[in-house]
Each structure stands twice: as C-alpha cells, then as structure tokens.
C-alpha atoms as a PDB file:
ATOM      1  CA  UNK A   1       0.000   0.000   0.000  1.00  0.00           C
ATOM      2  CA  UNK A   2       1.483   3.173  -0.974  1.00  0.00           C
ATOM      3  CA  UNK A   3       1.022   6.162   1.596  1.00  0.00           C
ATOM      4  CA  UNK A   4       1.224   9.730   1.059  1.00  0.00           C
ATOM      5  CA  UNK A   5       4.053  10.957   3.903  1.00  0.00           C
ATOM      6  CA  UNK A   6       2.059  13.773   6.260  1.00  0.00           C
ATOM      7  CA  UNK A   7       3.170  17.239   6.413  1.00  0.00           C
ATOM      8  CA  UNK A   8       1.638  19.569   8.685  1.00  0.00           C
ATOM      9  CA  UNK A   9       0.191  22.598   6.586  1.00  0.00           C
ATOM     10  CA  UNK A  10      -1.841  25.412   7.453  1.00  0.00           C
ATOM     11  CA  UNK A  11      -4.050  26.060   4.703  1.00  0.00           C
ATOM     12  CA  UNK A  12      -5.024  29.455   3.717  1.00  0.00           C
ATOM     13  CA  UNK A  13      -8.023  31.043   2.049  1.00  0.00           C
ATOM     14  CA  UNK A  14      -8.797  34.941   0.667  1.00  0.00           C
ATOM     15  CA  UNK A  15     -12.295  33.852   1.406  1.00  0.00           C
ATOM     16  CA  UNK A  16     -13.687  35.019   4.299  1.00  0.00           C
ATOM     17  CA  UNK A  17     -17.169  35.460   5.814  1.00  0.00           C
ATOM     18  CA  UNK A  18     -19.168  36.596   8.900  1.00  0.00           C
ATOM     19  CA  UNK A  19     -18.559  34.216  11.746  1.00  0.00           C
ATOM     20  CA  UNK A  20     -21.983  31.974  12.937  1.00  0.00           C
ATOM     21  CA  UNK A  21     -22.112  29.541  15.011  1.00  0.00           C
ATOM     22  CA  UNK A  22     -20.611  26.483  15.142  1.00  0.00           C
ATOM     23  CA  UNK A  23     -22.895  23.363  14.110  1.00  0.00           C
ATOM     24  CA  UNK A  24     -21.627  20.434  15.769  1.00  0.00           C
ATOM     25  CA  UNK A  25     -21.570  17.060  13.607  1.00  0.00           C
ATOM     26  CA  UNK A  26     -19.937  13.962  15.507  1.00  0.00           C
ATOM     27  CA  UNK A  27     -17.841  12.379  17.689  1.00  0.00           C
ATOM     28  CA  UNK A  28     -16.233   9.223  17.913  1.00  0.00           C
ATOM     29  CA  UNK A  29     -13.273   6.859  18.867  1.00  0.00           C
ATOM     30  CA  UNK A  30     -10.383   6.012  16.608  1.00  0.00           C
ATOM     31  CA  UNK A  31      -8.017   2.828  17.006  1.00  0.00           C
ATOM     32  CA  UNK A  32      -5.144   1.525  15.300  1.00  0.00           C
ATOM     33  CA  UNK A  33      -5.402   0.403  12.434  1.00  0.00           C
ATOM     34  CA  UNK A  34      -8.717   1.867  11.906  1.00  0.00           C
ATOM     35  CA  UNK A  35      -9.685   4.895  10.239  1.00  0.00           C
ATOM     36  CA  UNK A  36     -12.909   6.794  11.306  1.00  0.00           C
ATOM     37  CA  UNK A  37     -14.336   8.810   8.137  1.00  0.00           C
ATOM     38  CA  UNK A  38     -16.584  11.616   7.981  1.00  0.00           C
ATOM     39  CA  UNK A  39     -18.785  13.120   4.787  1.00  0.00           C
ATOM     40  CA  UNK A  40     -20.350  16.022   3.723  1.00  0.00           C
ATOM     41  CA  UNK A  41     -22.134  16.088   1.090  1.00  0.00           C
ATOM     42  CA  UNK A  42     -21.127  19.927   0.215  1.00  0.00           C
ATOM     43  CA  UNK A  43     -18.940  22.318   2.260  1.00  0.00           C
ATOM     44  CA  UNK A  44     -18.372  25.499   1.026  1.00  0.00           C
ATOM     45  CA  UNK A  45     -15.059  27.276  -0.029  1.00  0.00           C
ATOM     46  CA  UNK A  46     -13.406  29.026   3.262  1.00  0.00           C
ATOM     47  CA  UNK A  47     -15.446  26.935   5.496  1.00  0.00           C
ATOM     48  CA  UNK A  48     -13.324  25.531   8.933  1.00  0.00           C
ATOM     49  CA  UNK A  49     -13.672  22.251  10.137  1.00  0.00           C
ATOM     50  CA  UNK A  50     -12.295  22.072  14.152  1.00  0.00           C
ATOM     51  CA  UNK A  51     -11.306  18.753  15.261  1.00  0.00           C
ATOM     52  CA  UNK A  52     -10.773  18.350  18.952  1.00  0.00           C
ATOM     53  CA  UNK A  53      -8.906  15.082  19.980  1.00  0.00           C
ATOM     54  CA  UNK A  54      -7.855  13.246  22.548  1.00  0.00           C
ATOM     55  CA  UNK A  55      -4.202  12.400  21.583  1.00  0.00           C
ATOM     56  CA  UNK A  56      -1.950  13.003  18.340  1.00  0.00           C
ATOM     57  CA  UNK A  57      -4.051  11.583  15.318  1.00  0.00           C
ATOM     58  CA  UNK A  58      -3.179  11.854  11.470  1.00  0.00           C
ATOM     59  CA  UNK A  59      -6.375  14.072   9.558  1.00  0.00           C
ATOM     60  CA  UNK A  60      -6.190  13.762   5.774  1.00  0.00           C
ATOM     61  CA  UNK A  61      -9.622  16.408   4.013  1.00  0.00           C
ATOM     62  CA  UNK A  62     -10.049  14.600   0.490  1.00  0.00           C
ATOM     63  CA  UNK A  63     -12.108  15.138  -2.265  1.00  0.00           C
ATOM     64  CA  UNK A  64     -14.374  12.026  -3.821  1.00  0.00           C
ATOM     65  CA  UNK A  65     -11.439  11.173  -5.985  1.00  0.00           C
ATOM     66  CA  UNK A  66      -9.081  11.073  -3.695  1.00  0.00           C
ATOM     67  CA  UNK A  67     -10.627   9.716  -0.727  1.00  0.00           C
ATOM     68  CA  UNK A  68     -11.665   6.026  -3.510  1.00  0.00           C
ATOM     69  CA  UNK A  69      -7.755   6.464  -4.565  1.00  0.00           C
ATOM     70  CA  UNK A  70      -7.005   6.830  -0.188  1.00  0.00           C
ATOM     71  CA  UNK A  71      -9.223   3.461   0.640  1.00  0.00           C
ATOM     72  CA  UNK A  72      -8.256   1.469  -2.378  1.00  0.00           C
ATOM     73  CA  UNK A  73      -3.955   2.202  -1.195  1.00  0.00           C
ATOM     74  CA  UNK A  74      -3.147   3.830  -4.435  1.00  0.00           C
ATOM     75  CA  UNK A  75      -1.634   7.472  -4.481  1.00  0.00           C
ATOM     76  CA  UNK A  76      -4.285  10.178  -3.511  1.00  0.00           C
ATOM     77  CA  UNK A  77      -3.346  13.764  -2.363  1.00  0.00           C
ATOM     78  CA  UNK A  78      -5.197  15.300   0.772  1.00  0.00           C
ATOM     79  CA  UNK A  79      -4.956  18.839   2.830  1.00  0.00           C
ATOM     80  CA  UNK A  80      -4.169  18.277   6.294  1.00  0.00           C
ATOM     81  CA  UNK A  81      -1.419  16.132   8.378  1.00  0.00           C
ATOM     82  CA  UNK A  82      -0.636  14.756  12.078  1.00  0.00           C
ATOM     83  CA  UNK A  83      -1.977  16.946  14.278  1.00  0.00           C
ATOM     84  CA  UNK A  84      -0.719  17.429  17.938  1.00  0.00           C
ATOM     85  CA  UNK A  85      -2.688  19.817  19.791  1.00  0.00           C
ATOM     86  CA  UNK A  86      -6.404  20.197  19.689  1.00  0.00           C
ATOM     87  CA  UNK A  87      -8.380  22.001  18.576  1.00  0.00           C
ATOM     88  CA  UNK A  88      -6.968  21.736  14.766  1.00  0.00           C
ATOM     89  CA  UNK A  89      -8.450  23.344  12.222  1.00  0.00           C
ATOM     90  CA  UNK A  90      -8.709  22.739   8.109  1.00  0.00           C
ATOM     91  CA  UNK A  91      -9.789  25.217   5.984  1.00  0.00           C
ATOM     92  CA  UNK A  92     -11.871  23.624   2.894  1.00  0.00           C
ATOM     93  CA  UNK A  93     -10.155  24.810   0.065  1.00  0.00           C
ATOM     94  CA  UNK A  94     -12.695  24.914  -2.517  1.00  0.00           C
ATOM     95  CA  UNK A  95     -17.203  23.945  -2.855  1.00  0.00           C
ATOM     96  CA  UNK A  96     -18.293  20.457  -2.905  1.00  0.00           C
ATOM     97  CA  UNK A  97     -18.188  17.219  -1.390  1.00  0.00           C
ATOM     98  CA  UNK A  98     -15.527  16.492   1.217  1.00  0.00           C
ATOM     99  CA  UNK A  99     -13.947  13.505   3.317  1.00  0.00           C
ATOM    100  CA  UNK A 100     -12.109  13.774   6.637  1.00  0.00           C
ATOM    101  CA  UNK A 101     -10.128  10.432   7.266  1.00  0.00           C
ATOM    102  CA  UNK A 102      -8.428  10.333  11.356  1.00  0.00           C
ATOM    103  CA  UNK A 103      -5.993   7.522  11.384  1.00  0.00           C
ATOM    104  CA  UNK A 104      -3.497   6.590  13.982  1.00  0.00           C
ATOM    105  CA  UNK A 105      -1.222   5.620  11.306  1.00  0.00           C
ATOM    106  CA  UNK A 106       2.800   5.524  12.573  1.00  0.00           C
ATOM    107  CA  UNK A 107       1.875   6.970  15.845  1.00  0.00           C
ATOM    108  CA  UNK A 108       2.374   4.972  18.863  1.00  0.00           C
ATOM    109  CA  UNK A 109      -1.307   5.339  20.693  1.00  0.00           C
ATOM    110  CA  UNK A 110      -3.993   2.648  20.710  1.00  0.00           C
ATOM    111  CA  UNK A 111      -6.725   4.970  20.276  1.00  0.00           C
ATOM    112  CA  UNK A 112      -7.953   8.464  20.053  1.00  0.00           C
ATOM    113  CA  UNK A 113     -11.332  10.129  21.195  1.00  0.00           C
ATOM    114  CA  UNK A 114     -12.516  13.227  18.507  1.00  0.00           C
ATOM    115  CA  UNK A 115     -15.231  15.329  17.045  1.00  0.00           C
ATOM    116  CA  UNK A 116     -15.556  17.485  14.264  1.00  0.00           C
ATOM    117  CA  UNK A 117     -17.659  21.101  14.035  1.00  0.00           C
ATOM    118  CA  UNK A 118     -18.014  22.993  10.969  1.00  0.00           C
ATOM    119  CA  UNK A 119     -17.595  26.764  10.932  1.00  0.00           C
ATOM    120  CA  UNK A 120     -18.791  28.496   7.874  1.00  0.00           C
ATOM    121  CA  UNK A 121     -16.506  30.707   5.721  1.00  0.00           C
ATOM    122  CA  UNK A 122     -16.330  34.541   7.158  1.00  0.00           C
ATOM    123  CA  UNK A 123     -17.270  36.955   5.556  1.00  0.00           C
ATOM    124  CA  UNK A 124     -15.138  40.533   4.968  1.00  0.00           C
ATOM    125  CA  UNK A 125     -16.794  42.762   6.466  1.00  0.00           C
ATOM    126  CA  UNK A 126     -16.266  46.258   4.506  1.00  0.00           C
ATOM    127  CA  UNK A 127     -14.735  49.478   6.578  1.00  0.00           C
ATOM    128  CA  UNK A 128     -16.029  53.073   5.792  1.00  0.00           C
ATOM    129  CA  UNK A 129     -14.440  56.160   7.416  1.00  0.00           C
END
C-alpha cells in the first residue's frame, strides 16, 4: 500500500465570511489500524472544520477522488497532516463534497477520542471612514 508521507500545513483562504455559530456534527473513537471517516455532502469554499482530539491523530480532508484512490492504497493527495494539539483546524479549500479520514497511522497510541464542528466561511466585512 502506498502512503502519502504527512506534512503539517496550514491552509489558507482569501475567502472570508461573517462568523456563525458552530454546528456540531460527531464524535467518535479512533483505534489503530482503523480509520474513522466523515462526509459532507457539500462544504463550502473558506469553510473551517475544528477537530478536537484526545491524543496526536493523522487528519487527511479529500475530495471524492481522492478519498476512492485513499481506501483502495493507491496514491491520492489530501490537505491536512498529524496533528498534535487540539483544537486543529482545516480550511476547505474549494465547494463540494468532502472527506475527513483520522488515522493513527505511525503513531504509537492505541486509540484516540474526537469530534468534528463545521464553521462556515467569514465573511469581509467592509470598513467606511
């Protein structure tokens, strides 16, 4: 099985919109070598998704294509990486449907407690003097 190495990235947007409140979608337990996957069905662009976990976990945000490519152990390409301290956050980087895969992969835990919230994009807010 071939496996993209991890890099931690912050990803950046120049999308931004007002801040709402957070809608909370799941939470779960993770172990090795188990992957716990969650879906939407259409995020938008700029849109935050906070993870809060227990212990060091690895977070890979695919696309469709990439998240078949991820499960089937051929090459795939994902935003993300190991994240350390919670909360983490991943900025969606464009509209559509979207996969969030937490692995323990090459990290020495047996298991890892998260959820996931969504906050939507912010808005910029315009500035008159």
């Amino acid at each position: 099985m071939v496996r993209t190495p991890f890099l931690e990235e912050t990803l950046a947007s120049t999308s931004e919109r007002p801040a709402t409140a957070c809608r909370e979608i799941r939470g779960s337990t993770v172990t090795a070598p188990d992957f716990t996957e969650y879906q939407w069905d259409f995020l938008e662009r700029g849109s935050v998704l906070l993870v809060t976990l227990s212990g060091p976990a690895n977070l890979r945000l695919m696309d469709p294509e990439n998240f078949a490519a991820f499960q089937d152990g051929a090459e795939y390409d994902f935003h993300g990486g190991m994240a350390r301290k919670a909360p983490y956050r991943l900025k969606v980087p464009q509209s559509g449907p979207w996969f969030l895969a937490i692995d323990l992969t090459g990290l020495s835990v047996r298991g890892a407690r998260h959820a996931v919230s969504v906050e939507p994009p912010q808005k910029l807010v315009e500035r008159r003097s």
